[in-house]
Every structure is written in C-alpha cells, then in structure tokens.
Protein backbone atom coordinates (compact mmCIF):
# COMPACT_ATOMS: atom_id res chain seq x y z
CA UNK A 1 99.07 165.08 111.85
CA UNK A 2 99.47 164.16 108.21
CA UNK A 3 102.49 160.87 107.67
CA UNK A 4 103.66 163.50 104.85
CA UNK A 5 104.69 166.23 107.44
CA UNK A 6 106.90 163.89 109.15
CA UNK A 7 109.35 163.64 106.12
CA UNK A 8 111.83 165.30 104.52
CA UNK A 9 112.72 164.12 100.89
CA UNK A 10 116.65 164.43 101.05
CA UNK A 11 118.86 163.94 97.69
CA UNK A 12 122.65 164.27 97.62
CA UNK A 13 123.81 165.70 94.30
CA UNK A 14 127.24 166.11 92.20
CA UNK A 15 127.48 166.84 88.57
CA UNK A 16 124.21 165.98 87.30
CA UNK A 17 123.07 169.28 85.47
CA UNK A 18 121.43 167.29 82.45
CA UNK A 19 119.18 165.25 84.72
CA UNK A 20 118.79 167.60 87.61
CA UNK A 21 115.63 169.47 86.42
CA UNK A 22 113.54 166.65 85.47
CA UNK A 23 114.13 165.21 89.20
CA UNK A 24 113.26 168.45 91.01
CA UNK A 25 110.02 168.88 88.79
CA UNK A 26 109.05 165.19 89.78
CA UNK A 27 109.87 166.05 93.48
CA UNK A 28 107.47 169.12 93.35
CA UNK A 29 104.72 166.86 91.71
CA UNK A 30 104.64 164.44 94.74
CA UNK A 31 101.20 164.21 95.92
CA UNK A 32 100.98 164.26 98.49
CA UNK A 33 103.74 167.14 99.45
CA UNK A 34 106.50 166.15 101.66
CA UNK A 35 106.77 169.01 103.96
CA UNK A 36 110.79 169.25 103.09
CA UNK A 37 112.72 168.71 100.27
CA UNK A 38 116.70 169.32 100.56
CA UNK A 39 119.84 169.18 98.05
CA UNK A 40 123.15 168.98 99.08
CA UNK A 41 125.66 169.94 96.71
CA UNK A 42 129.03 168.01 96.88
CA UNK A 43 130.81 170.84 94.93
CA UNK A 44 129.33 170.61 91.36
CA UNK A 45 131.53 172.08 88.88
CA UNK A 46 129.22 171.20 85.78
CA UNK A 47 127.11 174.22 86.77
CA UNK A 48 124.47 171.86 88.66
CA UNK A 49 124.54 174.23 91.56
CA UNK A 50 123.93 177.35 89.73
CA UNK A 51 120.93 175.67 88.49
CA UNK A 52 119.57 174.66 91.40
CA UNK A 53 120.26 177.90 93.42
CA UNK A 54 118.93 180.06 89.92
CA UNK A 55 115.58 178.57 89.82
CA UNK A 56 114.57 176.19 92.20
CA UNK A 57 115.77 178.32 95.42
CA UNK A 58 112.29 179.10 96.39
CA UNK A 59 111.18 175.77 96.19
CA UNK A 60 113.91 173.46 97.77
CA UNK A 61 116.17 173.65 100.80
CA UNK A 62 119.99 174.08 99.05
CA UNK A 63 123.06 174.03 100.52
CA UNK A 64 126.73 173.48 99.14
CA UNK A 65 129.03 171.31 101.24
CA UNK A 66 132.29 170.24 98.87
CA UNK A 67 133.01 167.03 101.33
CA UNK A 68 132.51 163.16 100.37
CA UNK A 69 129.12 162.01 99.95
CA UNK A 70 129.17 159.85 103.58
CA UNK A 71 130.19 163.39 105.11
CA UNK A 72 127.02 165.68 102.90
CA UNK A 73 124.51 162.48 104.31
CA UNK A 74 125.69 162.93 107.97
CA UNK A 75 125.68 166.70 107.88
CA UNK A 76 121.48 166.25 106.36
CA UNK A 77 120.65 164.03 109.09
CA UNK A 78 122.31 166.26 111.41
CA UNK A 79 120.11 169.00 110.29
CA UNK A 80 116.70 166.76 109.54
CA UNK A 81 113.87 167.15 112.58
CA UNK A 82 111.45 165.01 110.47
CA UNK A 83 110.42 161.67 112.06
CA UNK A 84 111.49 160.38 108.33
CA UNK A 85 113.81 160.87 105.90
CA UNK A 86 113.04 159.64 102.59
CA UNK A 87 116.28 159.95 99.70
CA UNK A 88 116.35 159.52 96.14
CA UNK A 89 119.17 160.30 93.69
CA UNK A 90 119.51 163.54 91.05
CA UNK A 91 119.78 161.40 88.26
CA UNK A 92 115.92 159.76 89.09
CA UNK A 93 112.78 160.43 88.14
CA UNK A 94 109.84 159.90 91.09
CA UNK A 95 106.65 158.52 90.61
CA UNK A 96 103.85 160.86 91.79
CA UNK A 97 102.93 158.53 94.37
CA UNK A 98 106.31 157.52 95.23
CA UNK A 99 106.63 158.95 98.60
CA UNK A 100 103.08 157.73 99.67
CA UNK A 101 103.92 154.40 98.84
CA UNK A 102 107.08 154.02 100.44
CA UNK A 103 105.75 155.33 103.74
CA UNK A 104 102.74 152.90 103.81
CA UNK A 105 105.22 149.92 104.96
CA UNK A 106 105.89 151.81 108.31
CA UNK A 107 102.32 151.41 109.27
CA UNK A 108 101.62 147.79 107.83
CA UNK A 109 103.44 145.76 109.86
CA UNK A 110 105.75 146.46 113.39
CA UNK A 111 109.42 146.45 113.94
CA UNK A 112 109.89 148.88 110.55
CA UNK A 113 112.51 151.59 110.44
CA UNK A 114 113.14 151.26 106.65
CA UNK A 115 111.30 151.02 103.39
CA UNK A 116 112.36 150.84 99.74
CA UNK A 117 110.99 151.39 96.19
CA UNK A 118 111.00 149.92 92.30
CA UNK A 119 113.91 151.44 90.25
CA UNK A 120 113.29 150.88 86.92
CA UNK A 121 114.10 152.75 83.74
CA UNK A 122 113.15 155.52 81.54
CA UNK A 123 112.00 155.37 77.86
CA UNK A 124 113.78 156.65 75.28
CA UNK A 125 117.43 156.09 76.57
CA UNK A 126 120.68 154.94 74.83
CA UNK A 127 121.16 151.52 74.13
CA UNK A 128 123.78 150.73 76.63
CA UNK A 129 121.09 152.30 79.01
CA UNK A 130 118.38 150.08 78.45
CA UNK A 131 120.50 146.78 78.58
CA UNK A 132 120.98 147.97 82.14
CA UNK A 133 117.62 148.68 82.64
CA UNK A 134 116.30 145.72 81.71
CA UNK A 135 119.06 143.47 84.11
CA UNK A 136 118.38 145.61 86.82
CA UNK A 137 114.58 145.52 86.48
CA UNK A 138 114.64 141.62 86.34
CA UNK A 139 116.38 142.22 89.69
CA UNK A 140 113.72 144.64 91.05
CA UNK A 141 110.88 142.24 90.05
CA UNK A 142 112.45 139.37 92.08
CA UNK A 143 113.20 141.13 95.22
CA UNK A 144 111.15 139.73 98.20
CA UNK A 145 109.75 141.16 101.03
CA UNK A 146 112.06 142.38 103.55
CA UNK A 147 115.53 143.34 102.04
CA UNK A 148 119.00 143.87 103.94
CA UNK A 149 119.75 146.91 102.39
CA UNK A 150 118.38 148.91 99.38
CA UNK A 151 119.73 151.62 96.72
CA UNK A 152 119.82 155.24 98.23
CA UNK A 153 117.86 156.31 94.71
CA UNK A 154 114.57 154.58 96.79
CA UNK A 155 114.90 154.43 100.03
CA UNK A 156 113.16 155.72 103.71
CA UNK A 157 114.19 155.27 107.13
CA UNK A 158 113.34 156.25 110.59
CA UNK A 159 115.65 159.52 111.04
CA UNK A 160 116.73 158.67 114.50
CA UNK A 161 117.56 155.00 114.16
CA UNK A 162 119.59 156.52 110.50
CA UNK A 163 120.92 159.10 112.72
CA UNK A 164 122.49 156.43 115.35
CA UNK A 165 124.05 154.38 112.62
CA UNK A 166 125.09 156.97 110.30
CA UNK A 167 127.48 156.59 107.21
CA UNK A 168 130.57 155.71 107.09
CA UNK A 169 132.82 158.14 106.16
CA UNK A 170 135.91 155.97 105.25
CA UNK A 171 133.46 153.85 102.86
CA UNK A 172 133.96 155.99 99.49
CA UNK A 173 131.91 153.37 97.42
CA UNK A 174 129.01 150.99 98.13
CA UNK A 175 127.84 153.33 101.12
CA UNK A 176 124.50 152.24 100.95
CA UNK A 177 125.82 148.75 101.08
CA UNK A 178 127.36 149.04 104.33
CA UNK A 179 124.61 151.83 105.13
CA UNK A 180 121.96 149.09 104.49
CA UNK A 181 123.84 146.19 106.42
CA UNK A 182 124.11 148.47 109.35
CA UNK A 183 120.78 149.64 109.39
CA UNK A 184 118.85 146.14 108.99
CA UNK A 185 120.24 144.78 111.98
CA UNK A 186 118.12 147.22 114.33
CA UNK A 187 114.92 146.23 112.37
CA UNK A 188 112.94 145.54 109.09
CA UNK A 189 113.33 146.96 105.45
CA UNK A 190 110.26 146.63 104.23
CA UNK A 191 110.30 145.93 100.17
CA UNK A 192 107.29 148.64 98.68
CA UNK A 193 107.20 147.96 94.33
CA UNK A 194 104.85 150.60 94.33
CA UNK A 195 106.89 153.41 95.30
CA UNK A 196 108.99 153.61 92.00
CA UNK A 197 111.41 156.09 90.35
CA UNK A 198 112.86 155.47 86.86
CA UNK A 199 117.12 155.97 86.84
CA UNK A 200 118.75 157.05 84.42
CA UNK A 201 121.85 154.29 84.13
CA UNK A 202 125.39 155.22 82.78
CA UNK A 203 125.43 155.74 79.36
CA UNK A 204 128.83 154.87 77.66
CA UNK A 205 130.88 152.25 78.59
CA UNK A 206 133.45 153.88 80.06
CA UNK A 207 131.23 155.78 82.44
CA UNK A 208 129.79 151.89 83.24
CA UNK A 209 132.93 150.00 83.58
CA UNK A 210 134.38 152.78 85.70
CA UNK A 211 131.32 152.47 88.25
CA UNK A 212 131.09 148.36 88.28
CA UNK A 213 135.09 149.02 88.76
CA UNK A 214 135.04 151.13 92.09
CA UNK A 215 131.98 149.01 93.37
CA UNK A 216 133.97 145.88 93.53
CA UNK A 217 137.24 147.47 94.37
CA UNK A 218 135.29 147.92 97.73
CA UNK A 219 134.21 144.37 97.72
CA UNK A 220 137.10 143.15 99.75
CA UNK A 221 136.12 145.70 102.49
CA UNK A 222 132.55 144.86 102.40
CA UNK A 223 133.46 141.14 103.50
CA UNK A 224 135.67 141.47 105.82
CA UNK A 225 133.41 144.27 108.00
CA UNK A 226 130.10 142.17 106.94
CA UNK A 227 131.09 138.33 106.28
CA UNK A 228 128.95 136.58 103.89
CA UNK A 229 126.34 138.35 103.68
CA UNK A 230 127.77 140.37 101.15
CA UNK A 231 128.59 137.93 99.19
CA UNK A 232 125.10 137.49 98.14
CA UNK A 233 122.03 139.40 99.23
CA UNK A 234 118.65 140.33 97.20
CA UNK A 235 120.81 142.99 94.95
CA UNK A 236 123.93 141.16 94.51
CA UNK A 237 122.57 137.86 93.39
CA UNK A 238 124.67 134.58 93.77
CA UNK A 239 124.70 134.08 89.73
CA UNK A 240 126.46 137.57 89.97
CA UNK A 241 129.22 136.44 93.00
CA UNK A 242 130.26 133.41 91.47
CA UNK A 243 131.66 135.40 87.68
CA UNK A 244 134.06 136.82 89.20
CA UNK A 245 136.08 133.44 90.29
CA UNK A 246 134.86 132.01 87.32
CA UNK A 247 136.37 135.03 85.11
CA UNK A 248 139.72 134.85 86.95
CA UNK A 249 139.71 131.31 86.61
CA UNK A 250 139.32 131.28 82.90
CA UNK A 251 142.09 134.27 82.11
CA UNK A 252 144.58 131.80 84.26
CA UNK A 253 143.65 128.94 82.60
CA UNK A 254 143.47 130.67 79.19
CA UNK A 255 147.42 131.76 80.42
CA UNK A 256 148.50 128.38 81.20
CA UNK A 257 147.34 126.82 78.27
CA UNK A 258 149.76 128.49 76.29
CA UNK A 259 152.31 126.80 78.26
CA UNK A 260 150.36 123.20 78.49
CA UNK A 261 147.39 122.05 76.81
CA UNK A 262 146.23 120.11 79.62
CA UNK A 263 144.88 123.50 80.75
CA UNK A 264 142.64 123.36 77.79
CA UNK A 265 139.72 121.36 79.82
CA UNK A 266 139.32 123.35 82.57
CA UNK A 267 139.44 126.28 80.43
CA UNK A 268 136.42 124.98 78.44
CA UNK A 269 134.88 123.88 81.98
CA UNK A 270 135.30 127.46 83.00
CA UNK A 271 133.96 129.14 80.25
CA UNK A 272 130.89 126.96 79.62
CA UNK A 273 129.70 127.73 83.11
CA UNK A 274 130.10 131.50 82.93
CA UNK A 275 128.25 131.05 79.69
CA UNK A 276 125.33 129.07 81.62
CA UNK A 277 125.31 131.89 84.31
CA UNK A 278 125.16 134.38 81.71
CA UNK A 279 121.88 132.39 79.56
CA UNK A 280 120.66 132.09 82.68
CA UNK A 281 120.51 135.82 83.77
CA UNK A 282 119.32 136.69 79.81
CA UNK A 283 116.35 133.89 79.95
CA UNK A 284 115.17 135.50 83.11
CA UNK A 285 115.41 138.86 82.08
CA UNK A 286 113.34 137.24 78.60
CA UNK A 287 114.58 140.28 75.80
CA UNK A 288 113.90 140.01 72.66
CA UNK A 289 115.99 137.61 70.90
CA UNK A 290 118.38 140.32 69.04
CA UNK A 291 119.70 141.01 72.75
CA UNK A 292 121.07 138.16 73.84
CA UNK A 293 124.57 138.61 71.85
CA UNK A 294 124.94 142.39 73.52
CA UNK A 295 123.89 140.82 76.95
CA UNK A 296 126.55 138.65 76.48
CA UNK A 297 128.97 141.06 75.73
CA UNK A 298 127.72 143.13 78.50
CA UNK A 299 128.00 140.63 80.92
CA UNK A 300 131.66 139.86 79.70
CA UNK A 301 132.91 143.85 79.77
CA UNK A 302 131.11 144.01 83.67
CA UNK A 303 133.11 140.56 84.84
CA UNK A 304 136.22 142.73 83.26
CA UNK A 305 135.16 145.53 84.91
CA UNK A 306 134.41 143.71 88.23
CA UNK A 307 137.68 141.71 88.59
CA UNK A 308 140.18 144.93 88.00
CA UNK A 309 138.53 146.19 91.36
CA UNK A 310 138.59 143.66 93.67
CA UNK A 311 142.29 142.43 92.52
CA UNK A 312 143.00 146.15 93.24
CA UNK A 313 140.54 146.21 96.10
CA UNK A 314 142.83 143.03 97.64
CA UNK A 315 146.31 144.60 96.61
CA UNK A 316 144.57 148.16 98.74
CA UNK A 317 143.80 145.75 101.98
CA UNK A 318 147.40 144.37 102.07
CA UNK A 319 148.99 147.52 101.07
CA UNK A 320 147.11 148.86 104.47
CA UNK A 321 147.32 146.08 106.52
C-alpha cells in the first residue's frame, strides 16, 4: 500500500475567498495524490464557502462547522481514518511535491510522529508582504533538525498520537504553539525544507499588528502551561523574546526622563540594544540595502504590537485568577 493512501490533506478555512482557489488548485496538483483532501469551514461570511461548495464539491471533502478553530481541528480528526494527517492553511500555496516530502521523515529515522515543511513567500506581493517574507524565511533557513512544534500551514502527524493530544479548545491563539509543545513530548518532529508552501502574509498593517497583537496576548498563557520553553524555541527566536522587555523598558525610561534626566542613560542603554537586536536580525536576513530603514520600522510597529498583548495578556491572567 502506497504512503499517499494513508493521508488525508486537512485545511481549516475562514474568510479567505481571494486566496482560496489558488490553494485548492495546488492541492489537486500534488503528485502524488493524497487519497483525501478535506475543508472545514468555520462559518465564512466573505462567500469562501459558496466557493468552495460551487466548484470544488466534486473534488474535496467540505463541510461547514461555525465553532472555533481548536473545535473544527478536533471534529477532522474525529472523522480522519488515515494513518496521517497532513494540514496546510487556505491562504498557502503547496509545492507539487510537498506532501511527498513531508512524509519521507516518517520513514528515515524511528521515534517520528510529526514532520514539517519550508514556508516561504510568493512573488509578486505587497511590500509589507515581502518584508515578512523575507524575516520569516531567514527563520525557515535556520531551523534545525528536529523542531518542538511547527506552523499548522506545513505540518504532518501520526493521526492517532494527534488524536490523543488533541487541541485545546480554550487556546483561541497560538494553537499550534501549544498543539506543537504537546505533541513533541510523545516523539520527534522531524524538520523536511523540501516540503514547501509559499504563504501569503498579512498585507496592511493593521491586519499585521492585529495578528502579532493576539499572538502575544496569549504569551502569558503559553508560559505558565509550558515554562521556558516558550520563551524561546526554533520559531520564536531569543533575539525576538528579549524586545519585548527591552521595548517596555525604553517607553518607562523614555517616561521618567521627563521627570529626571538621570533616566536619560538607561534610556540610551535601552535603545541601543534593541537597535543591535534589530541590525542583527536585518544582517542575517542580508536585504538589499534600501530595506534596512523599513525593517527597522517594522521591527519597531511589531515590538508595539507585541507589548499591547502580553500587558493585556497579564491584566486577562489576573483578571481570571
């Protein structure tokens, strides 16, 4: 029996009815075939649904469940009898070969229940978009070999072992985070750059600053059910963990200095090393020279972005507590 009959290629999807197409018709050019491929709708009310049920619903499994994305992934592994269960996001792209690679790690080495892929980027993207891209491709191309958890837009796992763990359904952002954690203590995740999809990243800032909000609002959470770990891992880099102190740090410094110059040094100590972190990140990543003023800015907006949702995340844990 073929590896490719064992899987079904599962992708969770909400409001993504200018991507949509391009993923399903990159799906249906896998070679080789994965003998299932099934959408779950959260509820789309962009018209995504229509499209997929209009003219794809011959060649996908479809079904609408309006519940919270931890809830749609439980239901699918409920419902998946394939030894694997290989997911990818609506707003990605596959490589033909994507599934073929990712499935090679199971057999290469013992004690796998998870693989994961490349995400890199399109062409022909909005700015904003690419200055993503190119961050989150320098993190790609450093990743080692076996990973503690991976992004749900590339990433296969034994169904059963998934099935055991399952998502958490009180985690509304960073799922795969915990998802990952949870899953890599029962065995490896094997890193595969050969299986790649491109992503398409958010395109305004808004849309950017909204997502790096809600990740780190969970942040708090993450710790205190994980410990250090997710502090730092292969995705969230240490370089990235220590901004945010080093943000807060310089807005309470920049605050006190109105009151007292002596504030003015550690101020200046604070910003200089954000600004090495930042050079750091941008020599690694190697752009062109005209990019390194909008990385900086980027890097800057994110921090923003990063520190509004953990202070909220912290204010949510006491609030609860």
């Amino acid at each position: 029996m073929s590896i490719l009959s064992q899987v079904t290629v599962l992708v969770a999807v909400f409001n993504k009815k200018e991507i949509v197409r391009d993923c399903i018709e990159s799906l249906l050019k896998l070679d080789p075939a994965p003998i299932r491929i099934l959408f779950v709708d959260g509820g789309s009310t962009d018209g995504t649904f229509q499209i997929l049920q209009e003219e794809y619903k011959n060649k996908i499994d479809l079904y609408q469940l309006p519940v919270g994305h931890s809830n749609r992934m439980n239901w699918a592994l409920d419902n998946i009898n394939t030894k694997y269960t290989a997911l990818t996001d609506a707003d990605c792209v596959v490589k033909p070969n994507w599934l073929a690679e990712l499935l090679k790690g199971f057999s290469e080495e013992k004690n796998v229940i998870a693989t994961a892929g490349y995400c890199g980027t399109p062409k022909n993207i909005a700015f904003l978009q690419k200055l993503i891209g190119l961050e989150m491709d320098n993190r790609f191309d450093n990743f080692p070999r076996y990973l503690y958890r991976a992004p749900t837009m590339n990433l296969c796992f034994k169904t059963d072992i998934a099935r055991k763990i399952r998502f958490d359904e009180k985690q509304k952002v960073a799922i795969e985070t915990d998802f990952g954690y949870r899953l890599t203590k029962l065995g490896k995740m094997v890193y595969m750059p050969k299986a790649k999809v491109l992503h398409y990243h958010r395109s305004t800032l808004k849309d950017y600053f909204k997502q790096q909000k809600n990740q780190a609002e969970w942040g708090p959470r993450l710790i205190l059910k994980h410990g250090k770990k997710s502090l730092t891992d292969q995705i969230t880099t240490l370089k990235m963990t220590l901004q945010i102190p080093l943000f807060f740090l310089s807005l309470v410094f920049l605050l006190f200095s109105f009151i007292n110059q002596i504030f003015l040094f550690p101020l200046i100590l604070m910003i200089v090393s954000l600004l090495i972190i930042y050079l750091k990140i941008i020599r690694e990543i190697s752009p062109p020279g005209k990019l390194y003023l909008p990385f900086l800015g980027l890097f800057f907006f994110r921090n923003l972005a990063w520190l509004v949702g953990v202070l909220k995340g912290i204010i949510l844990l006491f609030i609860k507590a």
